[in-house]
C-alpha atoms as a PDB file:
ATOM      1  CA  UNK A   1     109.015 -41.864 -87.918  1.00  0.00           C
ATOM      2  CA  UNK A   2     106.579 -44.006 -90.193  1.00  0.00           C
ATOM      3  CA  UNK A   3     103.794 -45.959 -89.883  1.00  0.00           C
ATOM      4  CA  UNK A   4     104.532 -49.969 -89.418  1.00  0.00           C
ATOM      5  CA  UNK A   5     101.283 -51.716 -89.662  1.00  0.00           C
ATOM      6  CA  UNK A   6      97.972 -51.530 -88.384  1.00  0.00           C
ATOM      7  CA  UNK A   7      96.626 -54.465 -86.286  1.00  0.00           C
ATOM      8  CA  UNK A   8      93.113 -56.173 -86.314  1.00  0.00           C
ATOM      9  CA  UNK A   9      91.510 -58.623 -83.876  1.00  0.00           C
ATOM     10  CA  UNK A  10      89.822 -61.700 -85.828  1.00  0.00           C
ATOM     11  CA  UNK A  11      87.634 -64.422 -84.335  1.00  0.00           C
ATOM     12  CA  UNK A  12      88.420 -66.761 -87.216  1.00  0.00           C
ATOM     13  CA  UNK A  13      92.237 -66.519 -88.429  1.00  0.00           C
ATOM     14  CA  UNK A  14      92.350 -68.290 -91.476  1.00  0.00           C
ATOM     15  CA  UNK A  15      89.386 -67.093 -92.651  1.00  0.00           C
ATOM     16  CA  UNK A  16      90.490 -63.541 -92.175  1.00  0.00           C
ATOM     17  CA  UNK A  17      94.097 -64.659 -93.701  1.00  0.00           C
ATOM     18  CA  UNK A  18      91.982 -65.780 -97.075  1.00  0.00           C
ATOM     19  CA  UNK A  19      90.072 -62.677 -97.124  1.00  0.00           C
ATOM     20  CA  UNK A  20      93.497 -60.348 -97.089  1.00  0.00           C
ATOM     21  CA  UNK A  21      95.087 -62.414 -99.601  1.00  0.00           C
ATOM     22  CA  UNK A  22      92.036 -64.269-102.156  1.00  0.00           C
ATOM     23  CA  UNK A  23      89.918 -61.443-102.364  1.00  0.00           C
ATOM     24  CA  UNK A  24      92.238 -58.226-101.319  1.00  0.00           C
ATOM     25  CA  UNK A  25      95.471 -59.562-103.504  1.00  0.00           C
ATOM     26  CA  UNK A  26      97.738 -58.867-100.420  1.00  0.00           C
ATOM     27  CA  UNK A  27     100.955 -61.620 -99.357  1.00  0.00           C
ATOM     28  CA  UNK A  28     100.886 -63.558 -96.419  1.00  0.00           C
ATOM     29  CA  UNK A  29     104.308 -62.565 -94.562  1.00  0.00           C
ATOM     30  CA  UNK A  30     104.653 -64.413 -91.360  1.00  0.00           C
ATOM     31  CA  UNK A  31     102.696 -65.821 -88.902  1.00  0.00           C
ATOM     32  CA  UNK A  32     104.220 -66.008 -85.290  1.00  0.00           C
ATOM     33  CA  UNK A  33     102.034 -68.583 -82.823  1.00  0.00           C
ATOM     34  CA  UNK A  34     102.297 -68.306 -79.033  1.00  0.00           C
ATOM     35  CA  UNK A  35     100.214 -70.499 -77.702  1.00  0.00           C
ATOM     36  CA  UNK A  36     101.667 -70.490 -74.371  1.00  0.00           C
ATOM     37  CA  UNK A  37     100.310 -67.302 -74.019  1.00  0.00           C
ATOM     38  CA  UNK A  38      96.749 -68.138 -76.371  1.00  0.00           C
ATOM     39  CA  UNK A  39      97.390 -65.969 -79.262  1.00  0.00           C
ATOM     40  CA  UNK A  40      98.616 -66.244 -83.118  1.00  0.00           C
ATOM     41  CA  UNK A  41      99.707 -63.145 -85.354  1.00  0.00           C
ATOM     42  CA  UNK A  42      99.730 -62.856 -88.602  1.00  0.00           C
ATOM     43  CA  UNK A  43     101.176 -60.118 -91.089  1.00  0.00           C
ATOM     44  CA  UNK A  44      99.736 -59.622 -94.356  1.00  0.00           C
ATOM     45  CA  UNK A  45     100.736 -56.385 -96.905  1.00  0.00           C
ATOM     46  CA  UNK A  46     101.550 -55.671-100.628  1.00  0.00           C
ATOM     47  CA  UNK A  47     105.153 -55.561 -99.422  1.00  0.00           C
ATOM     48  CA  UNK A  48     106.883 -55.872 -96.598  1.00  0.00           C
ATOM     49  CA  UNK A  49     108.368 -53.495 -94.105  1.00  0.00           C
ATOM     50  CA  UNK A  50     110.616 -50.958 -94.100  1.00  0.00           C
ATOM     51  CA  UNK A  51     109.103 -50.623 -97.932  1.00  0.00           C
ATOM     52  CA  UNK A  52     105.382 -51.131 -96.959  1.00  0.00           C
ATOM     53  CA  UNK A  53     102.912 -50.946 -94.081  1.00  0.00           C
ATOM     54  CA  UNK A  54     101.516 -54.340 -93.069  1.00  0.00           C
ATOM     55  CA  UNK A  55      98.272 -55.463 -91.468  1.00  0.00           C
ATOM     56  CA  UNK A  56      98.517 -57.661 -88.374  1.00  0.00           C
ATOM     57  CA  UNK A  57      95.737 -59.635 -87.422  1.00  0.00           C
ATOM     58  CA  UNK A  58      95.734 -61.025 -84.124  1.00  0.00           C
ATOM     59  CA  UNK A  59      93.790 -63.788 -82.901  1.00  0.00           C
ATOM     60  CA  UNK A  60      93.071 -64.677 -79.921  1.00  0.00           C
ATOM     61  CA  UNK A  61      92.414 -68.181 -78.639  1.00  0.00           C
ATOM     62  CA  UNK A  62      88.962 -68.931 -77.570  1.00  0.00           C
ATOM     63  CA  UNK A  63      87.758 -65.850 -78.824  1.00  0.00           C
ATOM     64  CA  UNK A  64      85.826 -65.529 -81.787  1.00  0.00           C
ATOM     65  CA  UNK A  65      84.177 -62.421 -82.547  1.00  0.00           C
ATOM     66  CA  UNK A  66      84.774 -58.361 -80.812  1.00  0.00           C
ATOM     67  CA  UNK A  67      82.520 -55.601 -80.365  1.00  0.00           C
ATOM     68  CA  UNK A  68      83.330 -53.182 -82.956  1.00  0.00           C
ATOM     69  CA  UNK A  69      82.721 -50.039 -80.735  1.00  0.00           C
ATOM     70  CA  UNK A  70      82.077 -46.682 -82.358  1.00  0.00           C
ATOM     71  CA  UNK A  71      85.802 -44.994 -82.671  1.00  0.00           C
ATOM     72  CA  UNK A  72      86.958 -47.106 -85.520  1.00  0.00           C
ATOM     73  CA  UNK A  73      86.565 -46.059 -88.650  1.00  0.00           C
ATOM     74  CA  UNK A  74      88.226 -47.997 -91.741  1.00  0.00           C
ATOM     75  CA  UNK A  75      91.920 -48.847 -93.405  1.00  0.00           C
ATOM     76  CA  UNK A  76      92.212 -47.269 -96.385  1.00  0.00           C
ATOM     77  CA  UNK A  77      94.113 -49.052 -99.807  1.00  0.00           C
ATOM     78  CA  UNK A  78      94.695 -46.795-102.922  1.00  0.00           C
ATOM     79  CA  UNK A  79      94.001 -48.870-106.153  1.00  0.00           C
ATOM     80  CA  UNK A  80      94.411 -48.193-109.107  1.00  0.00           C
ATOM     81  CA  UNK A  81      90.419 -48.518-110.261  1.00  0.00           C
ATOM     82  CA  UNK A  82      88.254 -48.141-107.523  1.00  0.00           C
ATOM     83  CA  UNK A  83      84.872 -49.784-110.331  1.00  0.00           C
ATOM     84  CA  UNK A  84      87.177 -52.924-111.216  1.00  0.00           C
ATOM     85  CA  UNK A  85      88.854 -54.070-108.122  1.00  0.00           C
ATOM     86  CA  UNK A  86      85.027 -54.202-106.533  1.00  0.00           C
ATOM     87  CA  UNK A  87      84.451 -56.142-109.237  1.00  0.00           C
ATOM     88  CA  UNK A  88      87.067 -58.097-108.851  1.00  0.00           C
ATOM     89  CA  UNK A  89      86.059 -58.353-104.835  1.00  0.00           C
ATOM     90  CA  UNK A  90      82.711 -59.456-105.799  1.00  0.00           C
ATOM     91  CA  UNK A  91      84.114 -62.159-108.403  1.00  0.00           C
ATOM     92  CA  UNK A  92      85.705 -63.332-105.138  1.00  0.00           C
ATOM     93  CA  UNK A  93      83.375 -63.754-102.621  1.00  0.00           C
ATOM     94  CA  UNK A  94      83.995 -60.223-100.822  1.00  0.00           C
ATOM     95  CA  UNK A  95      81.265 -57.890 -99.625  1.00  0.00           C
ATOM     96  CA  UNK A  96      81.261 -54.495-101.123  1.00  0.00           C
ATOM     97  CA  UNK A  97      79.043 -52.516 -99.220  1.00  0.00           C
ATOM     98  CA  UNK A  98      79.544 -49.043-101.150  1.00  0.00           C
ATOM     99  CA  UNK A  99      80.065 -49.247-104.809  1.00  0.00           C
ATOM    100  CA  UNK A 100      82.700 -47.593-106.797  1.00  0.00           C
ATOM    101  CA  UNK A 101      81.871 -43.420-106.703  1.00  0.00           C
ATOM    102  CA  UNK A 102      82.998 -40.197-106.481  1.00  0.00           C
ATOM    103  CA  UNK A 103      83.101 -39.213-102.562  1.00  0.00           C
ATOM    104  CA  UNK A 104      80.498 -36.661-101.394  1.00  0.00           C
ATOM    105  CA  UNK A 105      81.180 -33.364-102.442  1.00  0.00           C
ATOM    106  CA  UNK A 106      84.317 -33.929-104.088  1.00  0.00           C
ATOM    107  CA  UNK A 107      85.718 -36.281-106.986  1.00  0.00           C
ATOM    108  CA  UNK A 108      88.141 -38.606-105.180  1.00  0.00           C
ATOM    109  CA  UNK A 109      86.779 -41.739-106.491  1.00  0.00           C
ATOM    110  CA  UNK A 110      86.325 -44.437-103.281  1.00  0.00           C
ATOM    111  CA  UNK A 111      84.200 -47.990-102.433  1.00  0.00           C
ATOM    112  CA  UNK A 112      84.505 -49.740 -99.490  1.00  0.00           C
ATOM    113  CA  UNK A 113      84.167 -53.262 -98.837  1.00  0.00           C
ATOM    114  CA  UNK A 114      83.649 -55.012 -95.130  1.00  0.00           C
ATOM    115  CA  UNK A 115      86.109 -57.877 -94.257  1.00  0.00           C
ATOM    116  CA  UNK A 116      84.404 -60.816 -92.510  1.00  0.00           C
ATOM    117  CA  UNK A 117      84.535 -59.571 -89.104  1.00  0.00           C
ATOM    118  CA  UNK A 118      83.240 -56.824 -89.968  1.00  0.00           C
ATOM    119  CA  UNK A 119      86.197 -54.117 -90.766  1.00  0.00           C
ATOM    120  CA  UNK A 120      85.446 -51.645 -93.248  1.00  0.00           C
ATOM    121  CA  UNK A 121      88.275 -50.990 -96.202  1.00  0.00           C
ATOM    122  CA  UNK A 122      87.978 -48.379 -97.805  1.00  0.00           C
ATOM    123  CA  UNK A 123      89.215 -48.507-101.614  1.00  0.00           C
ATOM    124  CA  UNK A 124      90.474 -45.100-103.111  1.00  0.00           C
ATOM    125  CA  UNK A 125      91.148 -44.525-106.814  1.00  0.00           C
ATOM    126  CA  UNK A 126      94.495 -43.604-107.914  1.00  0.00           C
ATOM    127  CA  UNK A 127      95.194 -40.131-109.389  1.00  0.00           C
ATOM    128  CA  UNK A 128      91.979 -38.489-107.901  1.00  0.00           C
ATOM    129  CA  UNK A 129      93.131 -37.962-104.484  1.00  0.00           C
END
């Protein structure tokens, strides 16, 4: 078994499509529309499957924004320095909303930056996992 993707609701799908790829750096992979049945996917990654995980965000027609509930917690991307790729986020137009730092209590180095409906990523630095 492994892990395929991880899928995401989004009120606005292009918007959420240039937040993955402008500010994140991921690939746009495909996009399958159904509107027949009022929804569009999209599946955005690093690399593709089997080799990589992807993110799927769905969107649903008509709707534009979810509750975000209290059970979700974040994605997590390693990178390979946490300080510049918030930077880098920043430079972009992204929202970090905890700066580059060691976690507390420990020395994994990790931000985390909120996606524009309102997902939290969390950023973890290479080699201090």
């Amino acid at each position: 078994m492994r892990l395929l993707h991880t899928m995401l609701r989004v009120g606005d799908l292009q918007r959420s499509i240039d937040f993955y790829t402008r500010v994140m750096g991921m690939k746009l992979l495909r996009t399958t529309d159904r509107p027949e049945h009022k929804y569009t996917l999209a599946f955005l990654g690093y690399g593709s499957n089997p080799e990589h995980a992807e993110l799927e965000l769905t969107h649903n027609h008509g709707v534009d924004s979810y509750d975000m509930g209290t059970a979700y917690g974040h994605i997590a991307i390693e990178v390979p320095d946490a300080y510049a790729a918030c930077e880098n986020i920043k430079t972009h137009g992204g929202r970090v909303t905890r700066e580059a730092g060691p976690v507390a209590g420990g020395a994994t180095v990790i931000a985390f930056v909120t996606d524009p409906d309102g997902y939290k990523v969390e950023l973890i630095q290479r080699g201090t996992l």
